[in-house]
PDB file of N, CA and C in Angstrom:
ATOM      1  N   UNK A   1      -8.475   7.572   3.912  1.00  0.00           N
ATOM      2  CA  UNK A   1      -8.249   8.390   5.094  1.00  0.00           C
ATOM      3  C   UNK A   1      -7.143   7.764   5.925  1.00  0.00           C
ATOM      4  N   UNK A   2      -6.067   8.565   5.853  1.00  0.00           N
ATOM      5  CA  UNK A   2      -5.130   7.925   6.971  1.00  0.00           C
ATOM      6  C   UNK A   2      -5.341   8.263   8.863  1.00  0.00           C
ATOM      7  N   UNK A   3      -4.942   7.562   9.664  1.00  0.00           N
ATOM      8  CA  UNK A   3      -4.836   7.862  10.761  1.00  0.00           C
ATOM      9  C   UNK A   3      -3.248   8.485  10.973  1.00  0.00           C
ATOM     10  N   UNK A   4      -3.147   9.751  11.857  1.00  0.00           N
ATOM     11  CA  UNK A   4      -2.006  10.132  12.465  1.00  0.00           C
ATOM     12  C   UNK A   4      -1.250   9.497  13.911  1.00  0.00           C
ATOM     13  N   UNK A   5      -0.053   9.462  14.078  1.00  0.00           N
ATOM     14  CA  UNK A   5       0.110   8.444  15.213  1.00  0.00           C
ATOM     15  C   UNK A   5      -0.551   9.116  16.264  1.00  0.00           C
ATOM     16  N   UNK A   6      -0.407  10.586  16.551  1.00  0.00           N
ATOM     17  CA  UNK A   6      -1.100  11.063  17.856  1.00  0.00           C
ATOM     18  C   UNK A   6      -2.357  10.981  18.301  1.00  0.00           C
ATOM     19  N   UNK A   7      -3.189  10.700  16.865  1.00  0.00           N
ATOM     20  CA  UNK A   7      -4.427  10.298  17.301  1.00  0.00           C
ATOM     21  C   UNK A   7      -4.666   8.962  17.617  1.00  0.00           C
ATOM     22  N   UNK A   8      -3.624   7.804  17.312  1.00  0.00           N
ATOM     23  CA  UNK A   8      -3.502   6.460  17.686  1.00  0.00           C
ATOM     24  C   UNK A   8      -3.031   6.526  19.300  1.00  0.00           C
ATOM     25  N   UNK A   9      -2.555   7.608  19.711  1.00  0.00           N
ATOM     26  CA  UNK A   9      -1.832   7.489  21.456  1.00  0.00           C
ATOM     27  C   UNK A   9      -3.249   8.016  22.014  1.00  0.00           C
ATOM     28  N   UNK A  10      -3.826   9.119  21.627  1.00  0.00           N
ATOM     29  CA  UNK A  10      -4.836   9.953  21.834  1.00  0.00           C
ATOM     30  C   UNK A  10      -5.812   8.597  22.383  1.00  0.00           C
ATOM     31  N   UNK A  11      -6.397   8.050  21.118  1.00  0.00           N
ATOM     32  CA  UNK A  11      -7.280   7.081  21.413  1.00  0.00           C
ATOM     33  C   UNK A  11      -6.846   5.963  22.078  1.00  0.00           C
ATOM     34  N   UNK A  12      -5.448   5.249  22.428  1.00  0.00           N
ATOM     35  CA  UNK A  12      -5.320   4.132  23.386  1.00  0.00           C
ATOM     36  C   UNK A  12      -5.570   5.178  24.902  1.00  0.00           C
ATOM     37  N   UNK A  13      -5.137   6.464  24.844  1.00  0.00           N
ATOM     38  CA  UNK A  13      -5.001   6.463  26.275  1.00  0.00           C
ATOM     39  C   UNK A  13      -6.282   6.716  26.786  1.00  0.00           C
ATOM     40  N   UNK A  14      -7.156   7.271  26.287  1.00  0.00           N
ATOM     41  CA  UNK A  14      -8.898   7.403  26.782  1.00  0.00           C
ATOM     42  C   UNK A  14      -9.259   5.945  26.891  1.00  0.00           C
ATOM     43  N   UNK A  15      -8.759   4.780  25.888  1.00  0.00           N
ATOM     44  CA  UNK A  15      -9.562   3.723  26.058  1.00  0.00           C
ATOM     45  C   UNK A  15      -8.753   2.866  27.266  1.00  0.00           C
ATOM     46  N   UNK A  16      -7.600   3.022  27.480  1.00  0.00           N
ATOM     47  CA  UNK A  16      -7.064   2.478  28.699  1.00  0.00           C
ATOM     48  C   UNK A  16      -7.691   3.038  29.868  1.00  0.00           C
ATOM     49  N   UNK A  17      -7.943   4.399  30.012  1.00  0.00           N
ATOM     50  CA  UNK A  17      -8.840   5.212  31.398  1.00  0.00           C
ATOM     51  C   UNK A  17      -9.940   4.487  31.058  1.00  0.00           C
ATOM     52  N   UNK A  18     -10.690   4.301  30.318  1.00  0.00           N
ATOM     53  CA  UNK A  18     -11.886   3.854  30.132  1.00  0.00           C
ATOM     54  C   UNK A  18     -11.902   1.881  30.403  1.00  0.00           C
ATOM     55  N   UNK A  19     -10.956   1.808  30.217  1.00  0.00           N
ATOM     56  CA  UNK A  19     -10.559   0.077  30.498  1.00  0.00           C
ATOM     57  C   UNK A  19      -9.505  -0.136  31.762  1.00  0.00           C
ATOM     58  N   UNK A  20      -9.597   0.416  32.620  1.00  0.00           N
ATOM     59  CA  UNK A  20      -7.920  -0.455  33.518  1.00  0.00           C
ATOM     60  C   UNK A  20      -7.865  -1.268  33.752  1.00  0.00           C
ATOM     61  N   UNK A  21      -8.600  -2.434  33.603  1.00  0.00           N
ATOM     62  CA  UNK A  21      -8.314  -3.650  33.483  1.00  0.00           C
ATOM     63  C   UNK A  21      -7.185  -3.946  32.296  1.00  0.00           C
ATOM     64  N   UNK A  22      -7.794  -3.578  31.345  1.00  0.00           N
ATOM     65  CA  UNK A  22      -6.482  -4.028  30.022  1.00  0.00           C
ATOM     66  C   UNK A  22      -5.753  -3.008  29.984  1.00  0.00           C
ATOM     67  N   UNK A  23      -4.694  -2.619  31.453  1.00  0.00           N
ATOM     68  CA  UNK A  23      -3.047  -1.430  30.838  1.00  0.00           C
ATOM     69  C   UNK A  23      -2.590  -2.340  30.991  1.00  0.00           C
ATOM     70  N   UNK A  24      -2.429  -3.634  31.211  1.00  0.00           N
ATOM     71  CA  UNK A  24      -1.307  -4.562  31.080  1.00  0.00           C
ATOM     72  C   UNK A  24      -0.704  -4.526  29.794  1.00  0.00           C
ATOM     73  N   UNK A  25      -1.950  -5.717  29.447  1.00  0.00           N
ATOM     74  CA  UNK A  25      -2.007  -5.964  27.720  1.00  0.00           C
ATOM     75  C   UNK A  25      -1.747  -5.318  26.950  1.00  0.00           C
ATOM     76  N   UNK A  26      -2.033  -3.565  27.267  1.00  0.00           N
ATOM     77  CA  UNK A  26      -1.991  -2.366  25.820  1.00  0.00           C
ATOM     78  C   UNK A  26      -0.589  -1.535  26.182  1.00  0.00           C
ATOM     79  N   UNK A  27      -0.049  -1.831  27.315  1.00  0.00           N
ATOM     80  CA  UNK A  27       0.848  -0.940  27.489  1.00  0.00           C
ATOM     81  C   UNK A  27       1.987  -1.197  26.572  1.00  0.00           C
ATOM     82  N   UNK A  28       2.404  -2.510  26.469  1.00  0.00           N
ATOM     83  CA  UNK A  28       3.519  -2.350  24.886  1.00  0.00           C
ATOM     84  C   UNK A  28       3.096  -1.603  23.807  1.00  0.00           C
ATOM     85  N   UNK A  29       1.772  -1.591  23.494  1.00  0.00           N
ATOM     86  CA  UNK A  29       1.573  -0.785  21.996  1.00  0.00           C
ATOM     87  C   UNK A  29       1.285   0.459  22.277  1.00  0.00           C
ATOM     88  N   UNK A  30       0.840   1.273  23.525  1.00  0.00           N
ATOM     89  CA  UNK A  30       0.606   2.386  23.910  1.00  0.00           C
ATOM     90  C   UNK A  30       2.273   3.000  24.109  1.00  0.00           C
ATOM     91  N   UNK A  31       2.978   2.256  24.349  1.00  0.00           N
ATOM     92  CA  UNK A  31       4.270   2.383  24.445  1.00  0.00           C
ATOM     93  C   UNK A  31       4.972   3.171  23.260  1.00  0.00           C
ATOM     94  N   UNK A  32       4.742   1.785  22.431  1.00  0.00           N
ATOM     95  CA  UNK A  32       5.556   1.911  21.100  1.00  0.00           C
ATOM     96  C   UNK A  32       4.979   3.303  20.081  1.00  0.00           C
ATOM     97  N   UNK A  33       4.158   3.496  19.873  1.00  0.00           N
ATOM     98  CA  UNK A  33       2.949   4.369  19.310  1.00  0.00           C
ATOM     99  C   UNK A  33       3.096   5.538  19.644  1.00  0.00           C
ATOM    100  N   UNK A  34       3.300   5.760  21.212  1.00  0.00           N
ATOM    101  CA  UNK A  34       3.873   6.835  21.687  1.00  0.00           C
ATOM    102  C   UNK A  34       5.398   7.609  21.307  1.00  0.00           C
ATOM    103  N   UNK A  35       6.009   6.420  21.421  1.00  0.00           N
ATOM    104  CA  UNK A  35       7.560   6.853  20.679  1.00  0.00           C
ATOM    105  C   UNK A  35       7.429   7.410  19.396  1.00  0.00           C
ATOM    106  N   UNK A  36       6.783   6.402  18.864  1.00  0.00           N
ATOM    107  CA  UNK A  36       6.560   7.042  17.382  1.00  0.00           C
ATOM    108  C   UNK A  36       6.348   8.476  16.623  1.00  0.00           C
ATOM    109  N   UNK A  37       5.159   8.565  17.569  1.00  0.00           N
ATOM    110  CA  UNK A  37       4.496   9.898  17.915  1.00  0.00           C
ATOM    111  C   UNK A  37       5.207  11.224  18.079  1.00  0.00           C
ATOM    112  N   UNK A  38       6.281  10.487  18.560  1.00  0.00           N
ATOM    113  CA  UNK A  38       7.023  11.872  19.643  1.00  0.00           C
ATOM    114  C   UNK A  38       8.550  12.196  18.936  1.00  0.00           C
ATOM    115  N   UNK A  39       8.834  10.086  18.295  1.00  0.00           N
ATOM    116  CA  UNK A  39      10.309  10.629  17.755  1.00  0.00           C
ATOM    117  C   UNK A  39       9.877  10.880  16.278  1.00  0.00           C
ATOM    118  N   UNK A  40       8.656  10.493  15.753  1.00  0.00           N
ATOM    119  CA  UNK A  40       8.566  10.523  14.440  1.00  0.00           C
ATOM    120  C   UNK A  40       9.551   9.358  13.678  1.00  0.00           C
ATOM    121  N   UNK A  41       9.845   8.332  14.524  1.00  0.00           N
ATOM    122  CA  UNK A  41      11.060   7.273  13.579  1.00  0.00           C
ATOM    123  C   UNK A  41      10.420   6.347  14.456  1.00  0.00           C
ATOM    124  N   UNK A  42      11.192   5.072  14.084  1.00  0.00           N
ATOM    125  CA  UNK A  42      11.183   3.533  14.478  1.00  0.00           C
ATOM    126  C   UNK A  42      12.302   3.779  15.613  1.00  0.00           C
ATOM    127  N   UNK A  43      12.010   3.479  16.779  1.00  0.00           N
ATOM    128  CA  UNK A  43      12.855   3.176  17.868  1.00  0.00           C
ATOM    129  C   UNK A  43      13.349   1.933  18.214  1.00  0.00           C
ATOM    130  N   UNK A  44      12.467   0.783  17.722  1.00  0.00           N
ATOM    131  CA  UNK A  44      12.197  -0.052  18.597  1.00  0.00           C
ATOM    132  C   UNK A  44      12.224  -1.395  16.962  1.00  0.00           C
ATOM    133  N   UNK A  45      12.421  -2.476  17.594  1.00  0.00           N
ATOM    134  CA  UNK A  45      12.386  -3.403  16.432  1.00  0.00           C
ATOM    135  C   UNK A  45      11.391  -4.358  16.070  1.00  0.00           C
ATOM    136  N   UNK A  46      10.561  -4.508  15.250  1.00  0.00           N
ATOM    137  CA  UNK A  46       9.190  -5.261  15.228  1.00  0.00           C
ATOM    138  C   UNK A  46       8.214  -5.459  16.113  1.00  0.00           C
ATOM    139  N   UNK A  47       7.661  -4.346  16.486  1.00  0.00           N
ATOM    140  CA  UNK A  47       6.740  -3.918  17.706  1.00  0.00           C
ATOM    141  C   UNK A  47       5.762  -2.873  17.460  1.00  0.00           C
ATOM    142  N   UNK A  48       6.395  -2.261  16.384  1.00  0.00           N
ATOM    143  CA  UNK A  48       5.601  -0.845  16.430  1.00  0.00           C
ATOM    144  C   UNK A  48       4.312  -1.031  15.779  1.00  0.00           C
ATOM    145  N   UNK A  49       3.085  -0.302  16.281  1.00  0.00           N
ATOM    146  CA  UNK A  49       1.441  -0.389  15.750  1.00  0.00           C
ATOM    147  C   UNK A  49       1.564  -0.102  14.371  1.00  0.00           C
ATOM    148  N   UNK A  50       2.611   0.673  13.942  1.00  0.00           N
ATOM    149  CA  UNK A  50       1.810   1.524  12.599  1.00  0.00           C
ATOM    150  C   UNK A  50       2.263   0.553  11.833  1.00  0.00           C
TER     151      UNK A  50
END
């Protein structure tokens, strides 16, 4: 079973509302994941979740 990236943004951003203590920490990978998501490519250079 693969995961899709939107369901990887989907699920950081409920668990960040559900955590605000940790948007520090998750916001680079909520970041990157998101781009992903949206450009469908690598934006970014050795960072990305997937």
């Amino acid at each position: 079973m693969s995961v899709r990236e939107d369901q990887i943004v989907r699920e950081l951003s409920h668990y960040i509302y559900a955590h605000p203590d940790e948007q520090m920490a998750l916001m680079p990978v909520y970041d990157a994941a998101r781009d992903h998501a949206q450009r469908g490519t690598f934006t970014h250079s050795r960072r990305c979740p997937s």
